[in-house]
PDB file of N, CA and C in Angstrom:
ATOM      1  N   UNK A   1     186.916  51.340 169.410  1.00  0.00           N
ATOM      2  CA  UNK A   1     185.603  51.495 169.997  1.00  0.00           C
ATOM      3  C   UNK A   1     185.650  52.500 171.137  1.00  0.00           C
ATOM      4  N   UNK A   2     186.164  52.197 172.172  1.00  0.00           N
ATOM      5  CA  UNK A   2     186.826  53.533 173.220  1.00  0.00           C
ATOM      6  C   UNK A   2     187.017  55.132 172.402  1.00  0.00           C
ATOM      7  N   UNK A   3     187.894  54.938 171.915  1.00  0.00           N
ATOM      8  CA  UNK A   3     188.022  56.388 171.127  1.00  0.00           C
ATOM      9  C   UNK A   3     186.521  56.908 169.908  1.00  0.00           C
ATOM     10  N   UNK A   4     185.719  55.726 169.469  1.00  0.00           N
ATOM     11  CA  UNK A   4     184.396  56.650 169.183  1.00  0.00           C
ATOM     12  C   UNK A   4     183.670  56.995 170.335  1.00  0.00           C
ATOM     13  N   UNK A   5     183.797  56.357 171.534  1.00  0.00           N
ATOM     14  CA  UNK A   5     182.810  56.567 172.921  1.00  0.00           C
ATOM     15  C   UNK A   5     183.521  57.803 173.216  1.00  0.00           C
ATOM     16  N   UNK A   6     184.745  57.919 173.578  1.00  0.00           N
ATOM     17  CA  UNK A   6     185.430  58.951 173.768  1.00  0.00           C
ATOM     18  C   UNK A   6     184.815  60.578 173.340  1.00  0.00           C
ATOM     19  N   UNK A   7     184.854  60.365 171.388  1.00  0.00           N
ATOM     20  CA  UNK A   7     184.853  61.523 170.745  1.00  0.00           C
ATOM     21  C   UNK A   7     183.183  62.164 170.695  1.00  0.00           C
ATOM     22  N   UNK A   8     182.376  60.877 170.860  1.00  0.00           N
ATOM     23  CA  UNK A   8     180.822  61.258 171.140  1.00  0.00           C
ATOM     24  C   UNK A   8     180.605  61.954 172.211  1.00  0.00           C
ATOM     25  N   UNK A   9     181.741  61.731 173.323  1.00  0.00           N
ATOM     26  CA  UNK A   9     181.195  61.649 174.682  1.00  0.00           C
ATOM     27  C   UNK A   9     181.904  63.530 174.507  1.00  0.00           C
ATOM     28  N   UNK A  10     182.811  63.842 173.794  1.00  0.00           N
ATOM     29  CA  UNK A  10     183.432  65.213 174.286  1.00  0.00           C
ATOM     30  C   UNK A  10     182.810  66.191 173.416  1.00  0.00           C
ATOM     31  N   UNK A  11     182.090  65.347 172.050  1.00  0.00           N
ATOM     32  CA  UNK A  11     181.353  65.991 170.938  1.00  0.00           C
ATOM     33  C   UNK A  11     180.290  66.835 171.650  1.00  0.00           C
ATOM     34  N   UNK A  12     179.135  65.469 172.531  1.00  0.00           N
ATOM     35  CA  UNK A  12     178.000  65.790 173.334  1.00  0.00           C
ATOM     36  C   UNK A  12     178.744  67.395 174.862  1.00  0.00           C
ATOM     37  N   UNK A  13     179.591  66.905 175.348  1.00  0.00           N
ATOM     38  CA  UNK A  13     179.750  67.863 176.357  1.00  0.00           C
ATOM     39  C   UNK A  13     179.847  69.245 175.724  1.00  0.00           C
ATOM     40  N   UNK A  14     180.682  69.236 174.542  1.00  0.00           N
ATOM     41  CA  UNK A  14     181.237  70.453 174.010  1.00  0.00           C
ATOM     42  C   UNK A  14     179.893  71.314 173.283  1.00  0.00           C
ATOM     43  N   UNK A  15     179.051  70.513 173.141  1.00  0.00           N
ATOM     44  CA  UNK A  15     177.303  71.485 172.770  1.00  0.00           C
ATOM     45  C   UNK A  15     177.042  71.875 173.669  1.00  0.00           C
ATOM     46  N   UNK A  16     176.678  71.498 175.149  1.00  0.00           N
ATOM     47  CA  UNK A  16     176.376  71.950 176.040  1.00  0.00           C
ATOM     48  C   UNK A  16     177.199  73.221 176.489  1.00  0.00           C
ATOM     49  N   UNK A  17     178.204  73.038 176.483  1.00  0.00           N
ATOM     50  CA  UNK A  17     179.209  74.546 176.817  1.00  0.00           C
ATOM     51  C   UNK A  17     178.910  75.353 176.122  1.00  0.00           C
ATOM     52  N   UNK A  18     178.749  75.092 174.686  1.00  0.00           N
ATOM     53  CA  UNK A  18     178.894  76.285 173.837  1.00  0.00           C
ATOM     54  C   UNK A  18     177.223  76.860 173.880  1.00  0.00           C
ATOM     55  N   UNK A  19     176.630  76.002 174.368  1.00  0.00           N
ATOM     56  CA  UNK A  19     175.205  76.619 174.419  1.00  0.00           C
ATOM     57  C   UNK A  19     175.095  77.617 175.929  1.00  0.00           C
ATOM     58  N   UNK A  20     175.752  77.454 176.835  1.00  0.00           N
ATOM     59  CA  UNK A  20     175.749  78.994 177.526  1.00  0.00           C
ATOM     60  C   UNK A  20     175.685  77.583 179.307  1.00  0.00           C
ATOM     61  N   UNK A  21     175.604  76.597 178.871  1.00  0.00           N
ATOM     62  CA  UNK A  21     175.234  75.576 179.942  1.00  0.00           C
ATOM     63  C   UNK A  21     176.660  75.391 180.865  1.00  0.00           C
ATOM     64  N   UNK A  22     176.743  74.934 182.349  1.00  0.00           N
ATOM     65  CA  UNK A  22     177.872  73.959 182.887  1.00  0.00           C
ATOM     66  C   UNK A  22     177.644  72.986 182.908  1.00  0.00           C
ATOM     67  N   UNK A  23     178.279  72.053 182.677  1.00  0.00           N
ATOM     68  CA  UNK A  23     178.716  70.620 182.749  1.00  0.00           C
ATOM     69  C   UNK A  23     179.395  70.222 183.730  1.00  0.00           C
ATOM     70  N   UNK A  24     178.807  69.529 184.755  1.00  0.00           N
ATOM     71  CA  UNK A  24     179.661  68.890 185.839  1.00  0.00           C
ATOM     72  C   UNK A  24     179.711  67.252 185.466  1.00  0.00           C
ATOM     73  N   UNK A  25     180.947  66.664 185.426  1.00  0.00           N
ATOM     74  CA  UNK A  25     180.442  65.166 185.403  1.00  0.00           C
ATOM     75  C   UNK A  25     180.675  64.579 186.747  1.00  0.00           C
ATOM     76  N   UNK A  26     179.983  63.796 187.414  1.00  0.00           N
ATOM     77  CA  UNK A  26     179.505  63.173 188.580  1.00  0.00           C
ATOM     78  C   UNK A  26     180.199  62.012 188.877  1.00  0.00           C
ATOM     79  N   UNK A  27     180.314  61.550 187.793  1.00  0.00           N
ATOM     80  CA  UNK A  27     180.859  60.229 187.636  1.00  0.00           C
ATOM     81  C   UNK A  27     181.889  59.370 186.465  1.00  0.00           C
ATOM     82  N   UNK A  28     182.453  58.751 186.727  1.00  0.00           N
ATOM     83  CA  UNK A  28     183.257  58.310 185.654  1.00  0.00           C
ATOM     84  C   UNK A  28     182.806  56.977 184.652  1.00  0.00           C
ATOM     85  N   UNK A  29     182.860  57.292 183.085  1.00  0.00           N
ATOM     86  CA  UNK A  29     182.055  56.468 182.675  1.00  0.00           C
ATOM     87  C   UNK A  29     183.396  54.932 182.923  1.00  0.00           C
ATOM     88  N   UNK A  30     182.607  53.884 182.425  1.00  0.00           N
ATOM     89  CA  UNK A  30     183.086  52.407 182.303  1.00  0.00           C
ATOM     90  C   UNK A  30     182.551  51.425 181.117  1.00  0.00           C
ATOM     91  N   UNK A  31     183.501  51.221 180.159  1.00  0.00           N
ATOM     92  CA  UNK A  31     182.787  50.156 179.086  1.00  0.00           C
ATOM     93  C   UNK A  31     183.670  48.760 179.189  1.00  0.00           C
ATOM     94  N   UNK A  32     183.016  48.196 179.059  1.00  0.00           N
ATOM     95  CA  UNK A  32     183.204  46.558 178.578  1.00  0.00           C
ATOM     96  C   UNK A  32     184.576  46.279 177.423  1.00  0.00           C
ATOM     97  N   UNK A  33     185.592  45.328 178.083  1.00  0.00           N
ATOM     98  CA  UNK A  33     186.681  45.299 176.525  1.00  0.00           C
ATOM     99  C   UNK A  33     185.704  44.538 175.765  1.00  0.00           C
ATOM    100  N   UNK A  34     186.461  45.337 174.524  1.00  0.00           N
ATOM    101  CA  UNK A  34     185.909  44.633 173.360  1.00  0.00           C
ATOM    102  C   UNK A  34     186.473  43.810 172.734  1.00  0.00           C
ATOM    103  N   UNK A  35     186.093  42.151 172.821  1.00  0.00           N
ATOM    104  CA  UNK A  35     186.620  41.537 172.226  1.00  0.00           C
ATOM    105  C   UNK A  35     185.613  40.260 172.092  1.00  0.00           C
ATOM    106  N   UNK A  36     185.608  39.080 171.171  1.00  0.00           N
ATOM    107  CA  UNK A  36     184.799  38.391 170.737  1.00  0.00           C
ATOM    108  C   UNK A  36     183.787  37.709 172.161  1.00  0.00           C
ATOM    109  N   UNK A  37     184.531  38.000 173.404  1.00  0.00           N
ATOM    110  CA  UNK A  37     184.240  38.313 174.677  1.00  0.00           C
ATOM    111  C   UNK A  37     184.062  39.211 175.537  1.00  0.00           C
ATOM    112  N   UNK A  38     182.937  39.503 176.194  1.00  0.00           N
ATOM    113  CA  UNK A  38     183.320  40.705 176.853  1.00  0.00           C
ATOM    114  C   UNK A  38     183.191  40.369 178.646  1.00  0.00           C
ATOM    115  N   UNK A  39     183.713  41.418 179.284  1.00  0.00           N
ATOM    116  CA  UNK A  39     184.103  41.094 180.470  1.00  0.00           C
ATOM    117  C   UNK A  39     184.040  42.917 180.927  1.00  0.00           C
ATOM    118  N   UNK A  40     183.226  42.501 181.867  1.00  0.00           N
ATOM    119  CA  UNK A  40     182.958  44.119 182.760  1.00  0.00           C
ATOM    120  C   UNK A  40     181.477  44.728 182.810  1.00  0.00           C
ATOM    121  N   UNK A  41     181.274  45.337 183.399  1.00  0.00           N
ATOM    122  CA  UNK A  41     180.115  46.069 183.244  1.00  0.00           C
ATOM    123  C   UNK A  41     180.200  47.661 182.721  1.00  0.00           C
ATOM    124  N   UNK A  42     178.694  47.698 182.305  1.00  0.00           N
ATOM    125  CA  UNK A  42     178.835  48.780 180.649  1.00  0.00           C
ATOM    126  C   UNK A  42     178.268  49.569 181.415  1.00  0.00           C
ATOM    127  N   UNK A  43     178.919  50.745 181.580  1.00  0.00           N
ATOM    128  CA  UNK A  43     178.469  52.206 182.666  1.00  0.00           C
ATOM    129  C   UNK A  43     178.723  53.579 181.998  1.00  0.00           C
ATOM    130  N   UNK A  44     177.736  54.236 181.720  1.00  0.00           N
ATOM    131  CA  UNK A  44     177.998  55.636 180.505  1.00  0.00           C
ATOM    132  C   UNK A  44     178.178  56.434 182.002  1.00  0.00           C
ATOM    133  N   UNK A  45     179.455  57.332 181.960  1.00  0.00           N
ATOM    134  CA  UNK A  45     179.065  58.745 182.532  1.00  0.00           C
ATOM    135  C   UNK A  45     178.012  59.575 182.828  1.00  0.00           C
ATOM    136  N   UNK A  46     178.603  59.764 184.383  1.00  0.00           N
ATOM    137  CA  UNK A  46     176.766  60.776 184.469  1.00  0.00           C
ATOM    138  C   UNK A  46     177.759  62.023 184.380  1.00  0.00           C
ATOM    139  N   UNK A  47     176.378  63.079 183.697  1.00  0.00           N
ATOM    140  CA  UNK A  47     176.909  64.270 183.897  1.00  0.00           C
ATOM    141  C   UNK A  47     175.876  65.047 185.038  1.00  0.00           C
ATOM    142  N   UNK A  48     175.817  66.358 185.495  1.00  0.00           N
ATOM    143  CA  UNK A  48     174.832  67.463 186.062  1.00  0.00           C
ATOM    144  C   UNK A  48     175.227  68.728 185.025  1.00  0.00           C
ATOM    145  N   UNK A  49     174.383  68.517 184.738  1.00  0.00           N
ATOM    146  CA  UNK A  49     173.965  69.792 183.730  1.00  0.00           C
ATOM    147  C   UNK A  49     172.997  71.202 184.050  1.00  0.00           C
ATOM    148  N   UNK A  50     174.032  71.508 184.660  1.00  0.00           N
ATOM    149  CA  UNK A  50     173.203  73.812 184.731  1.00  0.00           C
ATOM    150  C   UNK A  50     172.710  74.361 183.956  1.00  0.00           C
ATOM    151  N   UNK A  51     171.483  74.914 183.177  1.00  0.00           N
ATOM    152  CA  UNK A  51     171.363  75.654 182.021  1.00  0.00           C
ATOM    153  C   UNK A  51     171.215  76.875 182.652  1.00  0.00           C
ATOM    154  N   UNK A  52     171.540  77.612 182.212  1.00  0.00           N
ATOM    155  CA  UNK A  52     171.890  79.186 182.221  1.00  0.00           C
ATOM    156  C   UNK A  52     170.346  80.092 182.266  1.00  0.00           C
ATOM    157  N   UNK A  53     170.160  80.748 183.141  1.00  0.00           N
ATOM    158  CA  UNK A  53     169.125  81.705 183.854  1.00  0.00           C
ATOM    159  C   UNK A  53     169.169  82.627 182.338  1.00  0.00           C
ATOM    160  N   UNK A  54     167.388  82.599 182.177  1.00  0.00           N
ATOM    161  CA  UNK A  54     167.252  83.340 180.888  1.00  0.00           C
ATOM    162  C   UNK A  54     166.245  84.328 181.518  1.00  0.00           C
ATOM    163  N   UNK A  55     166.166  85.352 181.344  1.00  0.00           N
ATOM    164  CA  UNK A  55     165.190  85.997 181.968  1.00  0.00           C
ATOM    165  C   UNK A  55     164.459  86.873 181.101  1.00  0.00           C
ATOM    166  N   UNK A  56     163.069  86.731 180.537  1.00  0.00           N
ATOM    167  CA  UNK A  56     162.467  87.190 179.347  1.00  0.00           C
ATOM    168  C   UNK A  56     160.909  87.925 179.746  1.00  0.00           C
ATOM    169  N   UNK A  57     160.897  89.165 179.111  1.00  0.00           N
ATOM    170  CA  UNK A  57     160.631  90.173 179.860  1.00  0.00           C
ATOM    171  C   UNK A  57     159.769  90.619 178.291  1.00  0.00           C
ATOM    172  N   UNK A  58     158.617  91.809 178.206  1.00  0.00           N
ATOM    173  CA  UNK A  58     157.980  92.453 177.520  1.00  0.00           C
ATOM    174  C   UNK A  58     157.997  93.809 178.070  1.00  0.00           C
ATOM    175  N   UNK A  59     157.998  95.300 177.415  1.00  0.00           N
ATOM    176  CA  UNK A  59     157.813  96.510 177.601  1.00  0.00           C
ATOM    177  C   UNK A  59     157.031  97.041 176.456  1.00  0.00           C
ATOM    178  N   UNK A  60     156.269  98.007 176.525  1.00  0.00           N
ATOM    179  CA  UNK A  60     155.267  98.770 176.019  1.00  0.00           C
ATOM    180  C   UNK A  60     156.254 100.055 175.152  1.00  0.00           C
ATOM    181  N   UNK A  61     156.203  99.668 174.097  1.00  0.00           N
ATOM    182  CA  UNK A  61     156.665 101.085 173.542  1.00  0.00           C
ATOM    183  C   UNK A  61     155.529 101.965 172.441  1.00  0.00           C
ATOM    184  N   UNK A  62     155.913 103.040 172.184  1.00  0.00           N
ATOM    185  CA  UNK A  62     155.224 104.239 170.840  1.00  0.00           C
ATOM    186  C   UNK A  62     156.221 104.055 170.151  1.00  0.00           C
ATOM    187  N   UNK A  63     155.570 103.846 169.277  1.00  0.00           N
ATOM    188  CA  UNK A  63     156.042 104.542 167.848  1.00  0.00           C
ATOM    189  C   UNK A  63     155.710 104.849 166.906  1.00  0.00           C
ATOM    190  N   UNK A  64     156.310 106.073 166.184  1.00  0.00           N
ATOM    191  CA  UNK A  64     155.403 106.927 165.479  1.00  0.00           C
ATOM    192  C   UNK A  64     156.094 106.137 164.132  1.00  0.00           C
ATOM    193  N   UNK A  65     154.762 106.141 162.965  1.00  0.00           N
ATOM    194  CA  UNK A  65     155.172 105.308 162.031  1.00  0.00           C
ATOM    195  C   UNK A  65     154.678 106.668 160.925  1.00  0.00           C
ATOM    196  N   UNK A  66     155.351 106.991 160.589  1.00  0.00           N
ATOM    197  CA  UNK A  66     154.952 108.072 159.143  1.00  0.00           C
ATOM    198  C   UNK A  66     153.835 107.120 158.006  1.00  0.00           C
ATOM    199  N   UNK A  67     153.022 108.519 157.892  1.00  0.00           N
ATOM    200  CA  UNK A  67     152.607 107.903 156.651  1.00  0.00           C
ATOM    201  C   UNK A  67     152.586 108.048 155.245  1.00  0.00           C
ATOM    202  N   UNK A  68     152.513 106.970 154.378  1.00  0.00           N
ATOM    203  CA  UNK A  68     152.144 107.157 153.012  1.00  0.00           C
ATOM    204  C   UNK A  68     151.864 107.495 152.184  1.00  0.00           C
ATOM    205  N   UNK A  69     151.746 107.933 151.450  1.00  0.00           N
ATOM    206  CA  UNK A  69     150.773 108.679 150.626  1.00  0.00           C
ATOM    207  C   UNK A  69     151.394 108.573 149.261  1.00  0.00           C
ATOM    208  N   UNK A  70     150.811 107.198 148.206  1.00  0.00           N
ATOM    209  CA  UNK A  70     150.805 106.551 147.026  1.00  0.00           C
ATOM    210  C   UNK A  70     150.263 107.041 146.119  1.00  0.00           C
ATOM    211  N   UNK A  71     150.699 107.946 144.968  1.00  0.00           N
ATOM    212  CA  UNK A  71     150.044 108.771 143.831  1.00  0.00           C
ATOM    213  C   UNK A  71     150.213 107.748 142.719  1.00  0.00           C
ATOM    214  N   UNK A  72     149.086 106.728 142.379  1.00  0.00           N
ATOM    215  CA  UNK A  72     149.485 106.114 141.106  1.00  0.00           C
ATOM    216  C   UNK A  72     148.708 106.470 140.106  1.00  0.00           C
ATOM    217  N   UNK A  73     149.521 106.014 138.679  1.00  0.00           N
ATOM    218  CA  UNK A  73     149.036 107.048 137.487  1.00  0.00           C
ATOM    219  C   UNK A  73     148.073 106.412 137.132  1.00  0.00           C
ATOM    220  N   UNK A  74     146.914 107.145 136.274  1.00  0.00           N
ATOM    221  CA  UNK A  74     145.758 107.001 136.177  1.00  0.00           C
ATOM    222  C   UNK A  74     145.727 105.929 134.537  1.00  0.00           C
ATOM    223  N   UNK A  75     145.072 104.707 134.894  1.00  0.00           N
ATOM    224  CA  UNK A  75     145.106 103.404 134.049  1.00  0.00           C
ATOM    225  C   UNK A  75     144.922 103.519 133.006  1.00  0.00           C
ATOM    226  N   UNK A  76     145.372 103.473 132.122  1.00  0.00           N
ATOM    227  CA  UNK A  76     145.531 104.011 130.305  1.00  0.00           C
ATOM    228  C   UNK A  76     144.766 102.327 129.858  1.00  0.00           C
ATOM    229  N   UNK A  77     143.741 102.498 128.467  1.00  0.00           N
ATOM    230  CA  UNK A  77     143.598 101.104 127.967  1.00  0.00           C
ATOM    231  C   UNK A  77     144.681 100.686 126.497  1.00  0.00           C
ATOM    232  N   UNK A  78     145.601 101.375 127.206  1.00  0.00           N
ATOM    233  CA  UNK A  78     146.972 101.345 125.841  1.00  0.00           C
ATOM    234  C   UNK A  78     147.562 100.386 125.802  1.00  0.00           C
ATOM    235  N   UNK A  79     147.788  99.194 124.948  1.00  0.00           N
ATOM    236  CA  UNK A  79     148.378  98.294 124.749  1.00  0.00           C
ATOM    237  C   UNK A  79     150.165  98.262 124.838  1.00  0.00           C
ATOM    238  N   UNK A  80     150.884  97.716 125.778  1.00  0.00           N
ATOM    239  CA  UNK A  80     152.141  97.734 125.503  1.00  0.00           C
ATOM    240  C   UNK A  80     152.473  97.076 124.466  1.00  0.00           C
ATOM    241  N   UNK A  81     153.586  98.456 124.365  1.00  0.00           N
ATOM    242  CA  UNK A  81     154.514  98.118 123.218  1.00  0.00           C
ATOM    243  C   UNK A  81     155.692  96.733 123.255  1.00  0.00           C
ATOM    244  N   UNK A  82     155.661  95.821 122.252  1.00  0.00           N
ATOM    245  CA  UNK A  82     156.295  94.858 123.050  1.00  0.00           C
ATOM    246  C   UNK A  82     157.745  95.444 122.434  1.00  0.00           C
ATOM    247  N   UNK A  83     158.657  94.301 123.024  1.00  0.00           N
ATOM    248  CA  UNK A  83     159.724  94.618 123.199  1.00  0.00           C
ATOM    249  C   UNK A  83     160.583  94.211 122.121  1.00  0.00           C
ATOM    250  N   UNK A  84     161.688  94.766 121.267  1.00  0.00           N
ATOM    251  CA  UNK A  84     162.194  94.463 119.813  1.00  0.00           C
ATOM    252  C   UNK A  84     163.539  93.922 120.103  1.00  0.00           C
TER     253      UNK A  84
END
């Protein structure tokens, strides 16, 4: 039970890093033994969590877009030939 709290707990930190964030933890977590008894008090880790300064911005540009010019052939009432 410890070692799934464990692997959740480094699963959850390790998104946050890789997402551009710091992770400070504050505090140390505490769980309860596990046994058909339990004894202790059940305390999850705090963390402080930084997310990373995004700074999002718009500018005005030109641009020249060429144009087109579509010559299609003039519509025949000719039946296609099907295919052999």
């Amino acid at each position: 039970m410890k070692f799934n709290t464990l692997l959740v707990t480094v699963a959850a930190a390790s998104m946050f890093v890789f997402a551009g964030c710091t992770v400070d933890k504050t505090q140390e977590g505490n769980i309860p033994d596990v046994d058909i008894t339990t004894e202790g008090e059940t305390q999850l880790p705090k963390y402080e969590v930084n997310a990373a300064d995004i700074d999002v911005g718009t500018t005005s540009k030109t641009i020249t877009v060429p144009t087109v010019d579509v010559n299609m052939p003039p519509e025949s009432n000719a039946t296609p030939v099907p295919a052999q």
